[in-house]
Protein backbone atom coordinates (compact mmCIF):
# COMPACT_ATOMS: atom_id res chain seq x y z
CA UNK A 1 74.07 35.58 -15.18
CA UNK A 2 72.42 35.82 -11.97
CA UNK A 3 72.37 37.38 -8.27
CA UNK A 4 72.63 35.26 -5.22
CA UNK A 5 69.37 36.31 -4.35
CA UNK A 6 68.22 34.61 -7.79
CA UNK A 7 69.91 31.52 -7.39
CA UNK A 8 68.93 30.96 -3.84
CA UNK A 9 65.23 31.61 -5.15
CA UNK A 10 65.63 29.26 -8.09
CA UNK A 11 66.36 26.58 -5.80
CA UNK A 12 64.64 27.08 -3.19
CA UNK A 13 66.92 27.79 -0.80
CA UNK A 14 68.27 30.97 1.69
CA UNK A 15 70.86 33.18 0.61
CA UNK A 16 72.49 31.91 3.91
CA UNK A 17 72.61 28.05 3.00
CA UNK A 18 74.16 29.05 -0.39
CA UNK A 19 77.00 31.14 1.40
CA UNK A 20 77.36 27.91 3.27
CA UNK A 21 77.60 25.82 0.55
CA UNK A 22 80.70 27.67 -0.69
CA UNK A 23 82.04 27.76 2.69
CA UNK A 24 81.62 23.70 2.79
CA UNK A 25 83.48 23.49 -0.60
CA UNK A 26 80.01 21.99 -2.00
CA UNK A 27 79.03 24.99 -4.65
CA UNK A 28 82.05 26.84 -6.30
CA UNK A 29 81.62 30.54 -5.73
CA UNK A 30 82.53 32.84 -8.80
CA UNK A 31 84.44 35.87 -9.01
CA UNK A 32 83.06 39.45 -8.12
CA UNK A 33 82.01 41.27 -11.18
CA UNK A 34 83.31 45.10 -12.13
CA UNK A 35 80.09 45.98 -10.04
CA UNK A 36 81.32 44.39 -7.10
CA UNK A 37 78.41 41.81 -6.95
CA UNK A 38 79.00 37.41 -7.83
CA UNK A 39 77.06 36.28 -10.77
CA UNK A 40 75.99 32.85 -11.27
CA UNK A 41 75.22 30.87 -14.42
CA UNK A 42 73.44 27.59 -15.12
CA UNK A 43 76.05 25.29 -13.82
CA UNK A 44 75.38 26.96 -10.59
CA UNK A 45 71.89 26.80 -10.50
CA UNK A 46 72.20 23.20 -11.71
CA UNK A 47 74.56 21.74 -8.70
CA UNK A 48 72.63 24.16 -6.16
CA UNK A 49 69.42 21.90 -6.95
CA UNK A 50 71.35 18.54 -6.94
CA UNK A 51 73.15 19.84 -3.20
CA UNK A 52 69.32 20.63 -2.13
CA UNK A 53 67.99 17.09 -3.63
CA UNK A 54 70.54 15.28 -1.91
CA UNK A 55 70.21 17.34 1.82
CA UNK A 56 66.53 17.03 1.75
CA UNK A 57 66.85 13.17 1.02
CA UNK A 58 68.70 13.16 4.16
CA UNK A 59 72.25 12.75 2.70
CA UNK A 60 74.36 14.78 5.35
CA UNK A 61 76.81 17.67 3.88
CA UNK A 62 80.15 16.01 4.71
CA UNK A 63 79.29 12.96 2.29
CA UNK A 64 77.33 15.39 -0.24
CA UNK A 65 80.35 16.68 -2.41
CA UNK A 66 81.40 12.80 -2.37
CA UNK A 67 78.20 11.80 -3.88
CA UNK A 68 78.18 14.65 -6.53
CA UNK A 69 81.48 13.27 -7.89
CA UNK A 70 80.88 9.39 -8.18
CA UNK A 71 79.76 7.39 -10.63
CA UNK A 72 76.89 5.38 -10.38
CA UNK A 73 78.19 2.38 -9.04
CA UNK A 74 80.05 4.09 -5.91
CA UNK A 75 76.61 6.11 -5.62
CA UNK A 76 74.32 3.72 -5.42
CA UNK A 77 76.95 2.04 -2.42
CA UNK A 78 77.37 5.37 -1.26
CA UNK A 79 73.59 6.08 -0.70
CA UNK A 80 73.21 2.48 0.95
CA UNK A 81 75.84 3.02 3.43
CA UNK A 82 73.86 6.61 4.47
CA UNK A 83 70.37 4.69 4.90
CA UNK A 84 72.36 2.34 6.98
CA UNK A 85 73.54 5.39 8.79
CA UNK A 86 70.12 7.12 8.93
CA UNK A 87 68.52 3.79 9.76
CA UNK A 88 71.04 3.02 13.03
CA UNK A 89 70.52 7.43 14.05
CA UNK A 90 66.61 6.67 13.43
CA UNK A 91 66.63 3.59 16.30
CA UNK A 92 68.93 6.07 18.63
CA UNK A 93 66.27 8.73 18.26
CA UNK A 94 63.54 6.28 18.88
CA UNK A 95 65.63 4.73 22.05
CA UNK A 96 66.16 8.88 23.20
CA UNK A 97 62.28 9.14 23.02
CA UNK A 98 61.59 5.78 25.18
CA UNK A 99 63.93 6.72 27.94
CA UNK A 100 62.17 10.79 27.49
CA UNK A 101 58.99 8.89 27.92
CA UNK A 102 60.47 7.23 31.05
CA UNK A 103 60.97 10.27 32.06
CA UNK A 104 57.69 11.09 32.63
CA UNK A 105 57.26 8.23 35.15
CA UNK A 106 59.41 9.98 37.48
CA UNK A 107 61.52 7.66 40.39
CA UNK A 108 60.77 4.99 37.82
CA UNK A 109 63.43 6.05 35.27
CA UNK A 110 66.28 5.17 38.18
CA UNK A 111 64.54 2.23 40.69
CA UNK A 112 62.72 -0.74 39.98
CA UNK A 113 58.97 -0.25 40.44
CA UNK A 114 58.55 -1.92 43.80
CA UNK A 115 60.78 0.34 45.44
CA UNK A 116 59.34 3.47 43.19
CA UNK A 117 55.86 2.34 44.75
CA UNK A 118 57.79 2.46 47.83
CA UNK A 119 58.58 5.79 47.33
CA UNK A 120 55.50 6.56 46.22
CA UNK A 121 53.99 5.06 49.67
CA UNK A 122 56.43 7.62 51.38
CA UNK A 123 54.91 10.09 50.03
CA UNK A 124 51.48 9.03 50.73
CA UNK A 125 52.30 9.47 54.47
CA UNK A 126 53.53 12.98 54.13
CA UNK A 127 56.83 12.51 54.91
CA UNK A 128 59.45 14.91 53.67
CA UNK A 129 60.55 15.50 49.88
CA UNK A 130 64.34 15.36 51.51
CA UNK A 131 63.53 12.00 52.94
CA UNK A 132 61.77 10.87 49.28
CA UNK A 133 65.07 12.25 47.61
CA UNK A 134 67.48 10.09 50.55
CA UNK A 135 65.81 7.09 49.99
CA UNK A 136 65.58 7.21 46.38
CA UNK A 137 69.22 8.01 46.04
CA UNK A 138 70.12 4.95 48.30
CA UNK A 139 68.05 2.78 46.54
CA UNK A 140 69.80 3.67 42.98
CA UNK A 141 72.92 3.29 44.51
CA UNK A 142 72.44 -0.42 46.16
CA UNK A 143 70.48 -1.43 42.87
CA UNK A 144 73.46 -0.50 40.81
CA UNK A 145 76.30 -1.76 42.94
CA UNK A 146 74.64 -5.35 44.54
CA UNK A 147 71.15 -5.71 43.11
CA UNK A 148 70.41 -8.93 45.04
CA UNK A 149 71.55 -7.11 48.35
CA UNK A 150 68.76 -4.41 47.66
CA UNK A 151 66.18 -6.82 47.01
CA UNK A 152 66.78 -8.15 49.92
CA UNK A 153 66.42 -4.88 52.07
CA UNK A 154 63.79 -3.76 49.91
CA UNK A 155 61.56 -6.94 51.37
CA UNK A 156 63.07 -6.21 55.19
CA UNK A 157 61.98 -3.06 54.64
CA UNK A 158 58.49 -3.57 53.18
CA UNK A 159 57.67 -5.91 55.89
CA UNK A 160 58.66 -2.99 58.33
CA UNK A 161 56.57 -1.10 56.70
CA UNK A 162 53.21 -3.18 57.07
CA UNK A 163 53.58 -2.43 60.55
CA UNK A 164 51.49 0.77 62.12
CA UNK A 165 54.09 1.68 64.65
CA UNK A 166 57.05 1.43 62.41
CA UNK A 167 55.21 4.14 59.93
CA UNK A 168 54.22 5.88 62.87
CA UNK A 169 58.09 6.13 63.72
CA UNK A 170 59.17 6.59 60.52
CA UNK A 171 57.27 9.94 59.69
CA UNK A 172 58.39 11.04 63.45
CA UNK A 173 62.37 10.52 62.63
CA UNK A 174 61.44 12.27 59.24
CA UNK A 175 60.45 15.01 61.35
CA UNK A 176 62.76 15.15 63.89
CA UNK A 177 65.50 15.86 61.43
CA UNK A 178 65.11 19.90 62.02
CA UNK A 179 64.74 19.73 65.92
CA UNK A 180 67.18 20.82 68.16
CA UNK A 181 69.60 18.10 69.34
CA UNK A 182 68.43 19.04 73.00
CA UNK A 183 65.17 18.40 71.84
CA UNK A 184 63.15 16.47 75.02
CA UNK A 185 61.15 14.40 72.37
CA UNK A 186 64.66 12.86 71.09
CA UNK A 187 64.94 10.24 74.13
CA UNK A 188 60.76 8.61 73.98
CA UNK A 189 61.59 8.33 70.00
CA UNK A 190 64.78 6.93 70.38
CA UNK A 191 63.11 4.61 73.06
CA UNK A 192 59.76 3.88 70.83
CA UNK A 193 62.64 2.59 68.20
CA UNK A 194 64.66 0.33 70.52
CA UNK A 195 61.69 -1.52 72.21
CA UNK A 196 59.98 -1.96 68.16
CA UNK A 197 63.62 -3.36 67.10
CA UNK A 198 63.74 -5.31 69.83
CA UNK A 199 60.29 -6.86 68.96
CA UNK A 200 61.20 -7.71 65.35
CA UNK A 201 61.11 -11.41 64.17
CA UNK A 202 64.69 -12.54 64.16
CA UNK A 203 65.71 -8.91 66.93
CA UNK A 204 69.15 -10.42 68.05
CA UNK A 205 70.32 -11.96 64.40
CA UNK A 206 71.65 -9.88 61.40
CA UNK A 207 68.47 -8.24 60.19
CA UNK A 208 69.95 -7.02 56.80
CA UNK A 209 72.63 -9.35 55.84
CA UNK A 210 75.15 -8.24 52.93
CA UNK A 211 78.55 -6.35 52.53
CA UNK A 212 78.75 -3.87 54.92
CA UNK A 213 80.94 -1.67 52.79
CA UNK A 214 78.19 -1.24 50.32
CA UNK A 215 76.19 -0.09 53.53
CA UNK A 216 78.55 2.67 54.05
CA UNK A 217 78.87 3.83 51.11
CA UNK A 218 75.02 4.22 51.07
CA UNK A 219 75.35 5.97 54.33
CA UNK A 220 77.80 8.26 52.80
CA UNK A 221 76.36 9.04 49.28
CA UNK A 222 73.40 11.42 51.43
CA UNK A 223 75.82 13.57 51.91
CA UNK A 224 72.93 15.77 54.47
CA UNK A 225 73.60 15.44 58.32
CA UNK A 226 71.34 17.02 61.39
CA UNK A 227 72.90 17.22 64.95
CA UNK A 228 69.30 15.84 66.18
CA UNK A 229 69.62 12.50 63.76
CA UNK A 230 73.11 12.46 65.26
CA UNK A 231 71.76 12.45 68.91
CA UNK A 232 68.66 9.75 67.75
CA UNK A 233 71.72 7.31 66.80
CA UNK A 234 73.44 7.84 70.46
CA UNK A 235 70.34 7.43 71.63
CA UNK A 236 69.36 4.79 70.48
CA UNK A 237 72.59 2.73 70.64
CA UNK A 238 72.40 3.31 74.51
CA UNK A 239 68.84 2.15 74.76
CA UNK A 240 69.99 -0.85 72.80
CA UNK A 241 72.50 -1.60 75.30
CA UNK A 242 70.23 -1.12 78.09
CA UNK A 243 68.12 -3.94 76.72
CA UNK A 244 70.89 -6.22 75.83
CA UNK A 245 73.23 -5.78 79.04
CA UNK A 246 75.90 -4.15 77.57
């Protein structure tokens, strides 16, 4: 008869995983002893190394005990229906450490990689992280909801981009989110804006054509507003109407 200590060297094991082998129902605990203490015999020993064979090979605990009792037929099913398990928890992992790896790419993970260059142009001209973090968010949203609608803004807004002066306004408007709504620069940007949407190819037709709820909804999932963006839109609607007549 041995100690618990004994057994768990034996076999290789902690003191701790035997105690939860008996709590699991897997290794039958004997009685206390006059001294107090559990003493364990052979048998013990023996189905302690056959519960370690089988966890090491992978077998989980809830399926050990079954194993232990069937005969060889039912075992050798038994132990093909856990590689099938192991095999289908393997290609999970492996699909957890591709999208982990993804990851790493950053914006990539969320938006196609034209519009993560995009981003990734944005932040070549030094606009804002807050402005980075708006457009990405838009972007996943319209990609998810009408991904033929976003490819088509994504090209509108490309071609905006390969303009000087629409950069130029772009990192200004950035900017101007933390001025004062008073601010005097407010009215030439809002101007510089009107006259270089009123130059665009196509100015007077629908320049980004689509469902105008999903619009909204992009214009709603910022969830950031700024008093002085607020004014720019005023702004700019009246200088709009200035040019058309209205």
């Amino acid at each position: 008869m041995i100690t618990i200590g004994q057994l768990a060297d034996y076999a290789g094991v902690t003191i701790k995983a035997v105690r939860h082998y008996h709590k699991r129902g897997l290794l039958e605990e004997p009685p206390r002893d006059s001294s107090g203490y559990r003493r364990y015999g052979a048998e013990h020993a023996i189905q302690l190394i056959k519960i370690k064979t089988l966890a090491d090979a992978g077998v989980p605990l809830a399926r050990i005990k079954e194993l232990l009792a069937a005969d060889p037929p039912r075992f050798a099913e038994a132990v093909t229906e856990i590689d099938g398990e192991l095999r289908d928890r393997a290609e999970e992992l492996l699909r957890t450490r591709e999208r982990l790896a993804q990851l790493r790419a950053g914006d990539r993970l969320f938006v196609s990689g034209q519009v993560a260059d995009y981003l990734e142009r944005l932040r070549g001209l030094g606009v804002s992280q807050r402005a980075v973090r708006l457009e990405r968010d838009g972007w996943i949203l319209m990609q998810s909801v009408s991904p033929d609608q976003a490819a088509v803004w994504m090209a509108d807004k490309l071609a905006a981009f390969d303009d000087p002066e629409f950069r130029a306004i772009y990192v200004d408007y950035d900017a101007a989110f933390d001025w004062s709504p008073d601010d005097p620069r407010l009215p030439e940007l809002a101007r510089r804006t009107a006259h270089w949407m009123a130059g665009r190819p196509g100015a007077g037709a629908e320049a980004r054509p689509g469902d105008p709820v999903i619009a909204q909804l992009v214009a709603a999932s910022s969830g950031v507003s700024s008093p002085a963006w607020d004014r720019l839109a005023e702004l700019a609607r009246r200088e709009a109407g200035h040019r058309t007549g209205r």
